[in-house]
C-alpha atoms as a PDB file:
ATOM      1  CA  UNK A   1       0.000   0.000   0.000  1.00  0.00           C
ATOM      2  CA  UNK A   2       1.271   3.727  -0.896  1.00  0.00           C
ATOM      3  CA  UNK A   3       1.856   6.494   1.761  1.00  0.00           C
ATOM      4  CA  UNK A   4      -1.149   7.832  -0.697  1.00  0.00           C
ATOM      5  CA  UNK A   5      -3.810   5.111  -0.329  1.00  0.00           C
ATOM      6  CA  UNK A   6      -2.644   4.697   3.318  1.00  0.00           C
ATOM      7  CA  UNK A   7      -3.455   8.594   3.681  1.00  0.00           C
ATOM      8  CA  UNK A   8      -6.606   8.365   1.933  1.00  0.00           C
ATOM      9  CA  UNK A   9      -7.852   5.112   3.550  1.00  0.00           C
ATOM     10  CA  UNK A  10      -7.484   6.779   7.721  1.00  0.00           C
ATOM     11  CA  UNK A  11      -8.819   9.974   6.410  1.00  0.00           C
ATOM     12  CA  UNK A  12     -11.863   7.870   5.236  1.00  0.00           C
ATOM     13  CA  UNK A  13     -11.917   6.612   8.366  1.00  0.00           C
ATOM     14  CA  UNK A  14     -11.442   9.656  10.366  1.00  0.00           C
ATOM     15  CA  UNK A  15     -14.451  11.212   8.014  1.00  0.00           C
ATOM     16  CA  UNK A  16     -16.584   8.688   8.919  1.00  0.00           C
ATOM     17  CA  UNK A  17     -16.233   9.041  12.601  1.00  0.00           C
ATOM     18  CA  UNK A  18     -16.750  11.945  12.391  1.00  0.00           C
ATOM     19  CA  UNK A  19     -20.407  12.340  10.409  1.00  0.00           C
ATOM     20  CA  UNK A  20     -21.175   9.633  13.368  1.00  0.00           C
ATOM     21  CA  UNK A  21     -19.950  12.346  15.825  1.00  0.00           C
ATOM     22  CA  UNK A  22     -22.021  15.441  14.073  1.00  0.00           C
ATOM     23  CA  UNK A  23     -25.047  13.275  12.641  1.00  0.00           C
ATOM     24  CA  UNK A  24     -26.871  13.785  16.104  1.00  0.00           C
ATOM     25  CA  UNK A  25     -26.164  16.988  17.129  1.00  0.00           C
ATOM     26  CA  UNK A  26     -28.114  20.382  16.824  1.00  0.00           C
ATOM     27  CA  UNK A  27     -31.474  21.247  18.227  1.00  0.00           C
ATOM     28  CA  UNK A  28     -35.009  20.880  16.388  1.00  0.00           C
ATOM     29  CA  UNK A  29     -35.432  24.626  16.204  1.00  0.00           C
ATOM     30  CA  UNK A  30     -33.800  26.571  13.269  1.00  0.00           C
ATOM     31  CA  UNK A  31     -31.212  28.081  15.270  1.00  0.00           C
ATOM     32  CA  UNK A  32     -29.787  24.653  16.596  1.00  0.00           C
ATOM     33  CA  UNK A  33     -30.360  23.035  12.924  1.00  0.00           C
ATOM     34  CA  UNK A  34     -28.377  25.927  11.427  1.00  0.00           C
ATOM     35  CA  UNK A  35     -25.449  25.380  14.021  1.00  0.00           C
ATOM     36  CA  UNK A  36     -25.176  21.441  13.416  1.00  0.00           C
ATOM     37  CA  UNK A  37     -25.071  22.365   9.740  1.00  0.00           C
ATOM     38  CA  UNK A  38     -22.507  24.722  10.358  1.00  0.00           C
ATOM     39  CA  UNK A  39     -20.228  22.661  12.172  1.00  0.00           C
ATOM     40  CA  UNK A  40     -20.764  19.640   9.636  1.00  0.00           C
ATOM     41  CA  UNK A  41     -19.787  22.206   6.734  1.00  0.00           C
ATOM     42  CA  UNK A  42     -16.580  22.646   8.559  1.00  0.00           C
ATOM     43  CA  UNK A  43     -15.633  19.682   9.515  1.00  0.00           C
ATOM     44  CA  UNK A  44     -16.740  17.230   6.623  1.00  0.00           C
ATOM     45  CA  UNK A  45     -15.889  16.589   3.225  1.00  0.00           C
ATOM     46  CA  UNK A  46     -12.292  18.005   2.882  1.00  0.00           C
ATOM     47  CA  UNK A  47      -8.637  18.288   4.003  1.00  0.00           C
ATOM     48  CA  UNK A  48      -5.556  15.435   4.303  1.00  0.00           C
ATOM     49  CA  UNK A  49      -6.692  14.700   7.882  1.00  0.00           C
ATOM     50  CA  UNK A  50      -3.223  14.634   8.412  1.00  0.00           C
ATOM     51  CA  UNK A  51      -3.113  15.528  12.331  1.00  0.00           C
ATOM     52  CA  UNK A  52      -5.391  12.643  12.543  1.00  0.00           C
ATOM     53  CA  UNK A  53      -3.327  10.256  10.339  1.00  0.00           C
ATOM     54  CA  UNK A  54      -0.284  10.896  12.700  1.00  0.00           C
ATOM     55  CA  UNK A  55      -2.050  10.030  15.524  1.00  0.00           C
ATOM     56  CA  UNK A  56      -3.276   7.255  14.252  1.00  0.00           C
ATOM     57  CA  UNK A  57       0.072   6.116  13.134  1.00  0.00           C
ATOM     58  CA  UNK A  58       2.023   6.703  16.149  1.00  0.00           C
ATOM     59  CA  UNK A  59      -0.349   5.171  18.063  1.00  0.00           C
ATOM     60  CA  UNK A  60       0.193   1.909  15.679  1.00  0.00           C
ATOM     61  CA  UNK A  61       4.285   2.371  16.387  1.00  0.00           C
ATOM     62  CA  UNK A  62       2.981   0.775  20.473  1.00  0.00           C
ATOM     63  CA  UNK A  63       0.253  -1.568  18.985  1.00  0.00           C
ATOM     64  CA  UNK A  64      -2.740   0.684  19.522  1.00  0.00           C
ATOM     65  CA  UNK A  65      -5.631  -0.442  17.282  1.00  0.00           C
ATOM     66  CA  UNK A  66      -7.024   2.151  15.014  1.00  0.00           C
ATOM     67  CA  UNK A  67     -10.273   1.636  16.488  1.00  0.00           C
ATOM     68  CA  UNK A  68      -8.966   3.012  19.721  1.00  0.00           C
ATOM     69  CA  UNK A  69      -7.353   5.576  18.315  1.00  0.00           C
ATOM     70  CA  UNK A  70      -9.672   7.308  16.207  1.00  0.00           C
ATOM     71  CA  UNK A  71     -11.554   9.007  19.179  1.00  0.00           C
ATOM     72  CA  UNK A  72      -8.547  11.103  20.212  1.00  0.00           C
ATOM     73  CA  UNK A  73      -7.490  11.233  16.227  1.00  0.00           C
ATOM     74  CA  UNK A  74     -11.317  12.904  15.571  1.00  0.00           C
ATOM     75  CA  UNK A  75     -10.817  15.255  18.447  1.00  0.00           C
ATOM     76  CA  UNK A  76      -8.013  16.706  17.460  1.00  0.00           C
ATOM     77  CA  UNK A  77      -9.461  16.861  14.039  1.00  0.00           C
ATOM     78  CA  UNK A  78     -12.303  19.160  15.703  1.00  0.00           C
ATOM     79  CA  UNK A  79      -9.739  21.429  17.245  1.00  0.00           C
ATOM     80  CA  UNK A  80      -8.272  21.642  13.899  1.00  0.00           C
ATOM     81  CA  UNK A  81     -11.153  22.570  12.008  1.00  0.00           C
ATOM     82  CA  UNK A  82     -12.482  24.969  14.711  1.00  0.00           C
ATOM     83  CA  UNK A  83      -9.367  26.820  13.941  1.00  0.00           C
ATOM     84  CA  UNK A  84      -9.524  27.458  10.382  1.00  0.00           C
ATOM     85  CA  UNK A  85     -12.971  28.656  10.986  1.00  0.00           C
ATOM     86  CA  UNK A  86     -12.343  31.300  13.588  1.00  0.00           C
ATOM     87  CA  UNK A  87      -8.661  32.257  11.099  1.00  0.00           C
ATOM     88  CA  UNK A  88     -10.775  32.468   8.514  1.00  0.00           C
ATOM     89  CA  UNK A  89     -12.690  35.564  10.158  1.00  0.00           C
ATOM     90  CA  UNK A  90     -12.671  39.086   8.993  1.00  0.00           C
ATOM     91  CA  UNK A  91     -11.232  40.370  12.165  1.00  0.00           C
ATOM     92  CA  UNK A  92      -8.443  37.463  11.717  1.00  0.00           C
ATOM     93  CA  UNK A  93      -6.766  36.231   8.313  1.00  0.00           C
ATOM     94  CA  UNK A  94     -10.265  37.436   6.582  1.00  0.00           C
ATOM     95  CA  UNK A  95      -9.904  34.676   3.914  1.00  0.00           C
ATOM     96  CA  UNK A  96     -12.599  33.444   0.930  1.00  0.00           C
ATOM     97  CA  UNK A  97     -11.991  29.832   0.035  1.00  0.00           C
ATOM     98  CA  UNK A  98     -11.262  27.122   2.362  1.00  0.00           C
ATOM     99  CA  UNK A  99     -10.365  24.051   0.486  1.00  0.00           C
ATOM    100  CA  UNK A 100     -11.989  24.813  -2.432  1.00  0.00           C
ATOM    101  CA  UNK A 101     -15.589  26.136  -0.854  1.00  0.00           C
ATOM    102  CA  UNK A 102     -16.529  29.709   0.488  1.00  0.00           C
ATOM    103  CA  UNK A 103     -15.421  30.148   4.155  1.00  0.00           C
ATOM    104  CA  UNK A 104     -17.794  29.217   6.691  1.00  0.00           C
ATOM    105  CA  UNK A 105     -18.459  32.610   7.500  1.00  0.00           C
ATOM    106  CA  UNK A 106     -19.518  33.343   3.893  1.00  0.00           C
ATOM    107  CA  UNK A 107     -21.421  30.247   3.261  1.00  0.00           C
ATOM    108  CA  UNK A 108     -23.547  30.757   6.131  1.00  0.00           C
ATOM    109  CA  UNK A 109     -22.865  34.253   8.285  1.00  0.00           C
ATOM    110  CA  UNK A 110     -19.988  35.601  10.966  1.00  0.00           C
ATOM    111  CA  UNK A 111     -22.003  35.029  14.264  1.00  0.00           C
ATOM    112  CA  UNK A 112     -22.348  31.010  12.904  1.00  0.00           C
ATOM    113  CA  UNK A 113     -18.987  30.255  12.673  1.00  0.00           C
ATOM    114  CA  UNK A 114     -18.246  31.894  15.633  1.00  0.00           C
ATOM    115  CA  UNK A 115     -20.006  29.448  17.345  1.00  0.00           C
ATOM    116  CA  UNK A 116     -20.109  26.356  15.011  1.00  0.00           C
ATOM    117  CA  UNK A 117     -15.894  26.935  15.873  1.00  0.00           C
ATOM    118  CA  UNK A 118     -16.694  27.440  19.560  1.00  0.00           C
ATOM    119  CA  UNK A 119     -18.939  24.071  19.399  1.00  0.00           C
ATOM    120  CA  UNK A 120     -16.380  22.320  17.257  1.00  0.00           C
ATOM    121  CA  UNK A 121     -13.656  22.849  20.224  1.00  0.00           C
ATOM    122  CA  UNK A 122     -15.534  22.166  22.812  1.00  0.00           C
ATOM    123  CA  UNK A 123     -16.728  18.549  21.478  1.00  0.00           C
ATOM    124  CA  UNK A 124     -12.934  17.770  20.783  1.00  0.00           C
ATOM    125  CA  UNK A 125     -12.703  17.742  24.957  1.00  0.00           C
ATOM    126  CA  UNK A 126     -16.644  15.608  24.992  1.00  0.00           C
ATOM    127  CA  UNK A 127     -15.197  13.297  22.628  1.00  0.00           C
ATOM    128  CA  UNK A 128     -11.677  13.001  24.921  1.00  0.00           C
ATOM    129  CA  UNK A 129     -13.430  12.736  27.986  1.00  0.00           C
ATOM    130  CA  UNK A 130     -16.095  10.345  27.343  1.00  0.00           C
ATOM    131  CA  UNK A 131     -15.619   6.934  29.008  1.00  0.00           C
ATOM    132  CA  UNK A 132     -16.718   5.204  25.959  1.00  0.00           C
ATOM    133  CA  UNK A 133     -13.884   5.748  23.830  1.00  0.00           C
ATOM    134  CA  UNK A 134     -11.169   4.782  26.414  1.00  0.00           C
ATOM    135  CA  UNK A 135     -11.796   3.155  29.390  1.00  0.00           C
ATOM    136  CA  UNK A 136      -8.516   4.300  31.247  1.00  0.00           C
ATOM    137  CA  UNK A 137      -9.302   7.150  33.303  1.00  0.00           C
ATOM    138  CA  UNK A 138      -5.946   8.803  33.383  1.00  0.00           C
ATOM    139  CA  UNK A 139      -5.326   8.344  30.086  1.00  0.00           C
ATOM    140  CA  UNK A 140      -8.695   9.982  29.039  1.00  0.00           C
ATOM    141  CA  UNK A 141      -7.427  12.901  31.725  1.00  0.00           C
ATOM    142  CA  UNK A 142      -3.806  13.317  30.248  1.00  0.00           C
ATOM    143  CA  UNK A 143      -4.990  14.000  26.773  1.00  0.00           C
ATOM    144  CA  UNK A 144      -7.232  16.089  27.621  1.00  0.00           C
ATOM    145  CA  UNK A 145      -4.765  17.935  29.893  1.00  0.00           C
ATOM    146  CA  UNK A 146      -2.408  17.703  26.561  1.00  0.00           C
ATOM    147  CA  UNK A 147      -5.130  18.976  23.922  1.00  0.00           C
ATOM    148  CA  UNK A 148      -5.929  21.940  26.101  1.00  0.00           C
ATOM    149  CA  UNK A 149      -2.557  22.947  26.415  1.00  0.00           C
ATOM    150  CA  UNK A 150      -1.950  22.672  22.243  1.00  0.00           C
ATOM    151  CA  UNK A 151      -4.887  24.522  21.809  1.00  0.00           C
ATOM    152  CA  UNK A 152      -5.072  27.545  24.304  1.00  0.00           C
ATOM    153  CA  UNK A 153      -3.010  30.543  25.912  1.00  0.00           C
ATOM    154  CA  UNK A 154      -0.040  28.538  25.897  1.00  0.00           C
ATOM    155  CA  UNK A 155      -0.228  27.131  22.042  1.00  0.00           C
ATOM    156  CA  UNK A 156      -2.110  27.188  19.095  1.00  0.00           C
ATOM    157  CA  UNK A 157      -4.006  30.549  20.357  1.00  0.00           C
ATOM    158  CA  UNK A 158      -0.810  32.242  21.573  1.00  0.00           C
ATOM    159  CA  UNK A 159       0.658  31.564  17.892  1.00  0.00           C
ATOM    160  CA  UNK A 160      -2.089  33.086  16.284  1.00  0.00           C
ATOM    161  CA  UNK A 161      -2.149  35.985  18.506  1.00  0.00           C
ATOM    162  CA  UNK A 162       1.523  36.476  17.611  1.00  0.00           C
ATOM    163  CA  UNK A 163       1.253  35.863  14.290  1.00  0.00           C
ATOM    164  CA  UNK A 164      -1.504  39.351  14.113  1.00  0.00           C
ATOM    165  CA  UNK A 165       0.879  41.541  15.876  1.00  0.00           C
ATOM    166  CA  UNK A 166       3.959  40.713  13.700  1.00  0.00           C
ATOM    167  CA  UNK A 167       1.675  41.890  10.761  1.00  0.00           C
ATOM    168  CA  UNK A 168       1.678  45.530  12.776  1.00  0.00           C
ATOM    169  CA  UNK A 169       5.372  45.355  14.925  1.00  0.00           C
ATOM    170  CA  UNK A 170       7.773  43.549  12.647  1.00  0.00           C
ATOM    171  CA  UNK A 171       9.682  39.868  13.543  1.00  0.00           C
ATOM    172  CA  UNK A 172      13.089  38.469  13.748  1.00  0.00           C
ATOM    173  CA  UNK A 173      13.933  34.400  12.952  1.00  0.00           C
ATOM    174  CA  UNK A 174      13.269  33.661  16.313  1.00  0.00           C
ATOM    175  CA  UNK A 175       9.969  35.142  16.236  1.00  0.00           C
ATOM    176  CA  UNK A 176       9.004  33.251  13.619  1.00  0.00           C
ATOM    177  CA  UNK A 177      10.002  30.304  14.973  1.00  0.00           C
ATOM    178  CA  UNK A 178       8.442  30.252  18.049  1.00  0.00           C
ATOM    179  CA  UNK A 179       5.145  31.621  16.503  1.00  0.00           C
ATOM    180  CA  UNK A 180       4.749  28.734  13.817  1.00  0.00           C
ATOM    181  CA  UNK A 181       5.842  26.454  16.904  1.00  0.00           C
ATOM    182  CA  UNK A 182       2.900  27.559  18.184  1.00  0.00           C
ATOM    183  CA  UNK A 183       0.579  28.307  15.825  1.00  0.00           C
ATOM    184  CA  UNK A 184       1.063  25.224  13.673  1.00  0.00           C
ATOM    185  CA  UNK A 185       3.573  23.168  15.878  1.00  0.00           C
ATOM    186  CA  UNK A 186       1.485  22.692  18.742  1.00  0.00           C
ATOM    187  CA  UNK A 187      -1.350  20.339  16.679  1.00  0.00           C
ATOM    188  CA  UNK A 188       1.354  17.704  15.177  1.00  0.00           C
ATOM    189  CA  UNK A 189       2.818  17.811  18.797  1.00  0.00           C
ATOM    190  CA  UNK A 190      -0.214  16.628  20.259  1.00  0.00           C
ATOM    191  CA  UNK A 191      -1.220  14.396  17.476  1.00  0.00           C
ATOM    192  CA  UNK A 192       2.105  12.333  17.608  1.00  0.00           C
ATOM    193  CA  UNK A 193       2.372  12.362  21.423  1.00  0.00           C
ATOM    194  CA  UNK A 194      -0.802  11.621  21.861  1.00  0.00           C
ATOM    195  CA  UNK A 195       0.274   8.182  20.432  1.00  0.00           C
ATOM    196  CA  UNK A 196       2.526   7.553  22.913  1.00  0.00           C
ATOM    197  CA  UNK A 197       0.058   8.236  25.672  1.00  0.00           C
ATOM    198  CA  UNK A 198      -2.268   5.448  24.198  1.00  0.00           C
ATOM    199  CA  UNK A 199       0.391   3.333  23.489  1.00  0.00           C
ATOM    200  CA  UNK A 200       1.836   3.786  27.234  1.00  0.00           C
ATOM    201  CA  UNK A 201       5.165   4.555  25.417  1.00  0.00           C
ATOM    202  CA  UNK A 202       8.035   4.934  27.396  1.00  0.00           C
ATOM    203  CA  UNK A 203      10.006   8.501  28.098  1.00  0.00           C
ATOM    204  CA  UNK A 204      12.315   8.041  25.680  1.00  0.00           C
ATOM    205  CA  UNK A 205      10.074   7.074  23.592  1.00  0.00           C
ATOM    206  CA  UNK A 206       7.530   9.765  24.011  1.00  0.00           C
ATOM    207  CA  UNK A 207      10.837  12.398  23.371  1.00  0.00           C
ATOM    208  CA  UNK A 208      11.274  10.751  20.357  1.00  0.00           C
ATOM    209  CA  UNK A 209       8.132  11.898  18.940  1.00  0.00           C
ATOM    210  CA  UNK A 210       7.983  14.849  20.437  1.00  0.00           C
ATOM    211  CA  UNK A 211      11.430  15.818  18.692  1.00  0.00           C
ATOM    212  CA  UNK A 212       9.820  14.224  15.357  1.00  0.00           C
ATOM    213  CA  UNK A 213       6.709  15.968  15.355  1.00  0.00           C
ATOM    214  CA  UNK A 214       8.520  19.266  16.410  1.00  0.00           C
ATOM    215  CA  UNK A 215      10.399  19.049  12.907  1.00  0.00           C
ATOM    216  CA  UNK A 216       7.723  17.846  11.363  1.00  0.00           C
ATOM    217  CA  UNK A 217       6.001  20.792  12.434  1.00  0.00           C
ATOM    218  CA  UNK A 218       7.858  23.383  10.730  1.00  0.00           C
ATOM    219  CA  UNK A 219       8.813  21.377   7.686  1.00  0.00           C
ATOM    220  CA  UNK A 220       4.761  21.456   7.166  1.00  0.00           C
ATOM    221  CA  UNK A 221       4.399  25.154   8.270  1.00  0.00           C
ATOM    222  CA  UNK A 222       7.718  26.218   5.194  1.00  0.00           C
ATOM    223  CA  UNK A 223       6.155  24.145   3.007  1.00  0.00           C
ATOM    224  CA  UNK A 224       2.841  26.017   3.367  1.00  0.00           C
ATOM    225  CA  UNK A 225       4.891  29.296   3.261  1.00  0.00           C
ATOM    226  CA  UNK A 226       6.439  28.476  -0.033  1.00  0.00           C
ATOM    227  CA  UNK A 227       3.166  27.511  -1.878  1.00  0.00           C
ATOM    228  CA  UNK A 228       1.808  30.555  -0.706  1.00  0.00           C
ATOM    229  CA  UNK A 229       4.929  32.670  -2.121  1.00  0.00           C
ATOM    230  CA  UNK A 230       4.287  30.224  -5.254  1.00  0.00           C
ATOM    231  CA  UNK A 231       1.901  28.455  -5.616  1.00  0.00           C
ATOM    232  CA  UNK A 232      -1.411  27.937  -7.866  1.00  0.00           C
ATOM    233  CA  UNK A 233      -4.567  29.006  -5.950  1.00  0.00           C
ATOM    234  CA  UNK A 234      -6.828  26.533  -7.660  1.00  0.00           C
ATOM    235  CA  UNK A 235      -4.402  23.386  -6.497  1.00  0.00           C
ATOM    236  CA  UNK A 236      -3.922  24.474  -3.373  1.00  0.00           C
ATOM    237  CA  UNK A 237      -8.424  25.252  -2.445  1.00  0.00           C
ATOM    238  CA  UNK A 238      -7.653  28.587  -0.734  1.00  0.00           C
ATOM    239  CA  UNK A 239      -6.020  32.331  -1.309  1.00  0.00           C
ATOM    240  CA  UNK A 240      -1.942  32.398  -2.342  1.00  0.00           C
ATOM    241  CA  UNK A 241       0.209  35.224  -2.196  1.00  0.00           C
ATOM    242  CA  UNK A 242      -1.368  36.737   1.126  1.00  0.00           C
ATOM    243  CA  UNK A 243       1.223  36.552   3.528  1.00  0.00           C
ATOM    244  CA  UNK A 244       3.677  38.932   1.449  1.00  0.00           C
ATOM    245  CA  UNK A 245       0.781  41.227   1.135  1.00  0.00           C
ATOM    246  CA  UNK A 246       0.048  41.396   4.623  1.00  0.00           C
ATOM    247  CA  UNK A 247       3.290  41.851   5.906  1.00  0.00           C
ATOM    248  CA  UNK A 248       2.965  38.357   7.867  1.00  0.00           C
ATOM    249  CA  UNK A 249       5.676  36.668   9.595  1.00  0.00           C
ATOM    250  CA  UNK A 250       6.959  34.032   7.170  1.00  0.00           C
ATOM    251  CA  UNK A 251      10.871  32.430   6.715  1.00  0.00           C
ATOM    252  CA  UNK A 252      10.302  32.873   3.081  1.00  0.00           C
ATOM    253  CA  UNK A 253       9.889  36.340   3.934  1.00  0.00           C
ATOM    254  CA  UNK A 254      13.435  36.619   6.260  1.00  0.00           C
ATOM    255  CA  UNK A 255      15.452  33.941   4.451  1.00  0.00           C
ATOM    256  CA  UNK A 256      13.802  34.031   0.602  1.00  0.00           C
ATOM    257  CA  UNK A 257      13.076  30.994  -1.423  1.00  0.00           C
ATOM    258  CA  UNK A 258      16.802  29.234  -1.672  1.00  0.00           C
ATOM    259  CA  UNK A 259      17.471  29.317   1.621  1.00  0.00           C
ATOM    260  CA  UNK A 260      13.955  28.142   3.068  1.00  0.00           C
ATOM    261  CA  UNK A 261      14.177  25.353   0.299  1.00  0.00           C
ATOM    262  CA  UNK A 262      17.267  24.327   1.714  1.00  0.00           C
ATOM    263  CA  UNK A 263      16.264  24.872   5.726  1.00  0.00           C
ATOM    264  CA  UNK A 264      12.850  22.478   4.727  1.00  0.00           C
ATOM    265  CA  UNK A 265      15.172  19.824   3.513  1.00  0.00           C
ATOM    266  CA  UNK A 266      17.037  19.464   6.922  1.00  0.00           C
ATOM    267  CA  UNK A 267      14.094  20.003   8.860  1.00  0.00           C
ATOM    268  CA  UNK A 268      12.673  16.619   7.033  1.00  0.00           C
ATOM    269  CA  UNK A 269      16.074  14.867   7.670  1.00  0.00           C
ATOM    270  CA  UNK A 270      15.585  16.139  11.528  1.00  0.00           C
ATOM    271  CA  UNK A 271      12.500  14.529  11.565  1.00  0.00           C
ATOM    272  CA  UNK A 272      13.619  11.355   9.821  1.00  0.00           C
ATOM    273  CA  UNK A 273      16.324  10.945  12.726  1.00  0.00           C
ATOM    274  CA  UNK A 274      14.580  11.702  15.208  1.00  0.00           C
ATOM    275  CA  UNK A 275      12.731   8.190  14.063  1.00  0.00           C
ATOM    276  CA  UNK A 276      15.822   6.355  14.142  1.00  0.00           C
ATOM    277  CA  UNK A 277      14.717   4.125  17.664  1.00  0.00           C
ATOM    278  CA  UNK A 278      11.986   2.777  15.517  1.00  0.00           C
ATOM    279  CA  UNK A 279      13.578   1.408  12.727  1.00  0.00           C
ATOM    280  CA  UNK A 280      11.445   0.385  10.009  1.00  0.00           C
ATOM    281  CA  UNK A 281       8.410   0.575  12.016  1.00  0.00           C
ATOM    282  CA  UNK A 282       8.106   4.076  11.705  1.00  0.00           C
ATOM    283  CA  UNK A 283       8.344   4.257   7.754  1.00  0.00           C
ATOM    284  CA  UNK A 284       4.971   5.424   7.554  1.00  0.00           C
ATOM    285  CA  UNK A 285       5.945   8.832   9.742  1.00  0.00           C
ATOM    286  CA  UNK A 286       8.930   8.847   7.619  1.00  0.00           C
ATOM    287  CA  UNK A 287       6.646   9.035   4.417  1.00  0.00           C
ATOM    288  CA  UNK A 288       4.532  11.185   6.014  1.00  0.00           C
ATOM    289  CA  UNK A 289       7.041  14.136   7.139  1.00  0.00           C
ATOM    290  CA  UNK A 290       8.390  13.558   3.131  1.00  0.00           C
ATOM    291  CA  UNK A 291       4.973  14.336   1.789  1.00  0.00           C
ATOM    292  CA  UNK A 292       4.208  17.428   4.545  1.00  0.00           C
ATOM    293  CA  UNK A 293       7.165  18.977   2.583  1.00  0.00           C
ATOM    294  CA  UNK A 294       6.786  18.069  -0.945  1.00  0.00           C
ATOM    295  CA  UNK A 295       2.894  18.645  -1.039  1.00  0.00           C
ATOM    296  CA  UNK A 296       1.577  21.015  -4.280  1.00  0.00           C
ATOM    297  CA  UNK A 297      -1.912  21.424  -1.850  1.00  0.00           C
END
């Protein structure tokens, strides 16, 4: 099987979870209908699924079944897709086309995806937290503890925040760095140590996959960079050429294309070492931190 089909088969997977997940939600009256609809636009019928996939896969590296995975792999896939809708805002990144399809907050108005991205976060920590998907109390509390942390004040949120006021103030390389860390960093973090946690890993291992996913991480984040510098609009479902416009705080923008071509190519061999305790059972992670970098979409 391909890295491709493999790819494509957990992202039907994760897809199908989640319709379960959304298929029962929303009240009878309009506004609840509207909501669930919402949400279901946002979170269906598009995108890699690639924080998923990791999670999935790392889990597999400790001989977690994808079954038991895919609860944790669907919440983070919430928190995920929550985010896009609330960057997607006017008073954020105030962007048109999300994979291919009007922004949420076109297709149906601002105060909707507001809170279809509010509702989407908030059932990431139902689906964590319910005794159904893992029976393991302290592992159901540790991801949760671990998700919250990616997502809030002290991650993804914090990144994003950052990210606005280098548009006004100006950045350095190590502002960059610890933005995207955050911003896009903290996500792939969770997804690959959240592995680990169902798997029981041990510390070493666990650092392992930390270091992996923190290369990973920015490999994915340059490689977005550069196919919004130069890429096709139409392959990639959204916007290019916005960050130069808006000032944003890119490496494209500090180093220029040669030089980020050549830092993406040692942050995938980074990754790939950071693998090396796994041997062959990690070649699917391998693949995957390959494709995060060579990806036209």
């Amino acid at each position: 099987m391909t890295f491709a089909t493999e790819l494509e088969r957990v992202g039907k997977l994760v897809e199908g979870r989640l319709a379960e997940l959304l298929a029962s939600g929303g009240s009878p009256s309009a506004g609840g209908a509207s909501l669930a609809e919402a949400m279901r636009y946002a979170a269906l019928g598009g995108g890699k699924r690639l924080r998923p996939f990791l999670l999935v896969s790392s889990a597999r590296l400790f001989g977690v079944s994808e079954e038991d995975a895919l609860p944790p792999a669907c919440a983070l896939e919430c928190v995920h897709c929550y985010s896009l809708v609330h960057d997607d805002l006017p008073s954020m990144d105030d962007d048109a086309v999300r994979r291919g399809r009007p922004t949420l907050h076109l297709a149906f108005d601002e105060a909707t995806a507001i809170l279809a991205g509010d509702a989407l976060l908030t059932l990431a920590f139902e689906i964590l937290s319910d005794p159904r998907h893992s029976q393991d109390p302290a592992v159901r509390a540790e991801l949760v503890f671990l998700l919250a942390k990616a997502a809030g004040w002290h991650g993804m949120a914090l990144g994003q925040a950052l990210d606005l006021s280098a548009e006004r103030q100006g950045f350095a390389l190590s502002d960059v760095a610890t933005l995207q860390a955050l911003k896009t960093g903290a996500l792939f973090r969770f997804a690959c140590e959240a592995g680990a946690v169902l798997g029981r890993a041990k510390a070493s291992e666990r650092l392992a996959l930390i270091a992996y996913a923190e290369a990973f991480g920015q490999a994915f984040q340059l490689a977005d960079d550069l196919l919004d510098a130069q890429g096709d609009a139409e392959a990639a479902g959204k916007a290019v050429a916005k960050d130069a416009g808006r000032g944003k705080a890119t490496l494209i923008a500090l180093l220029g294309p040669d030089a980020a071509r050549a830092r993406l190519d040692a942050l995938v061999q980074e990754a790939e070492a950071a693998l090396a305790p796994f041997g062959e059972r990690a070649m699917t992670l391998v693949e995957a931190v390959r494709f995060a970098a060579s990806r036209k979409r």
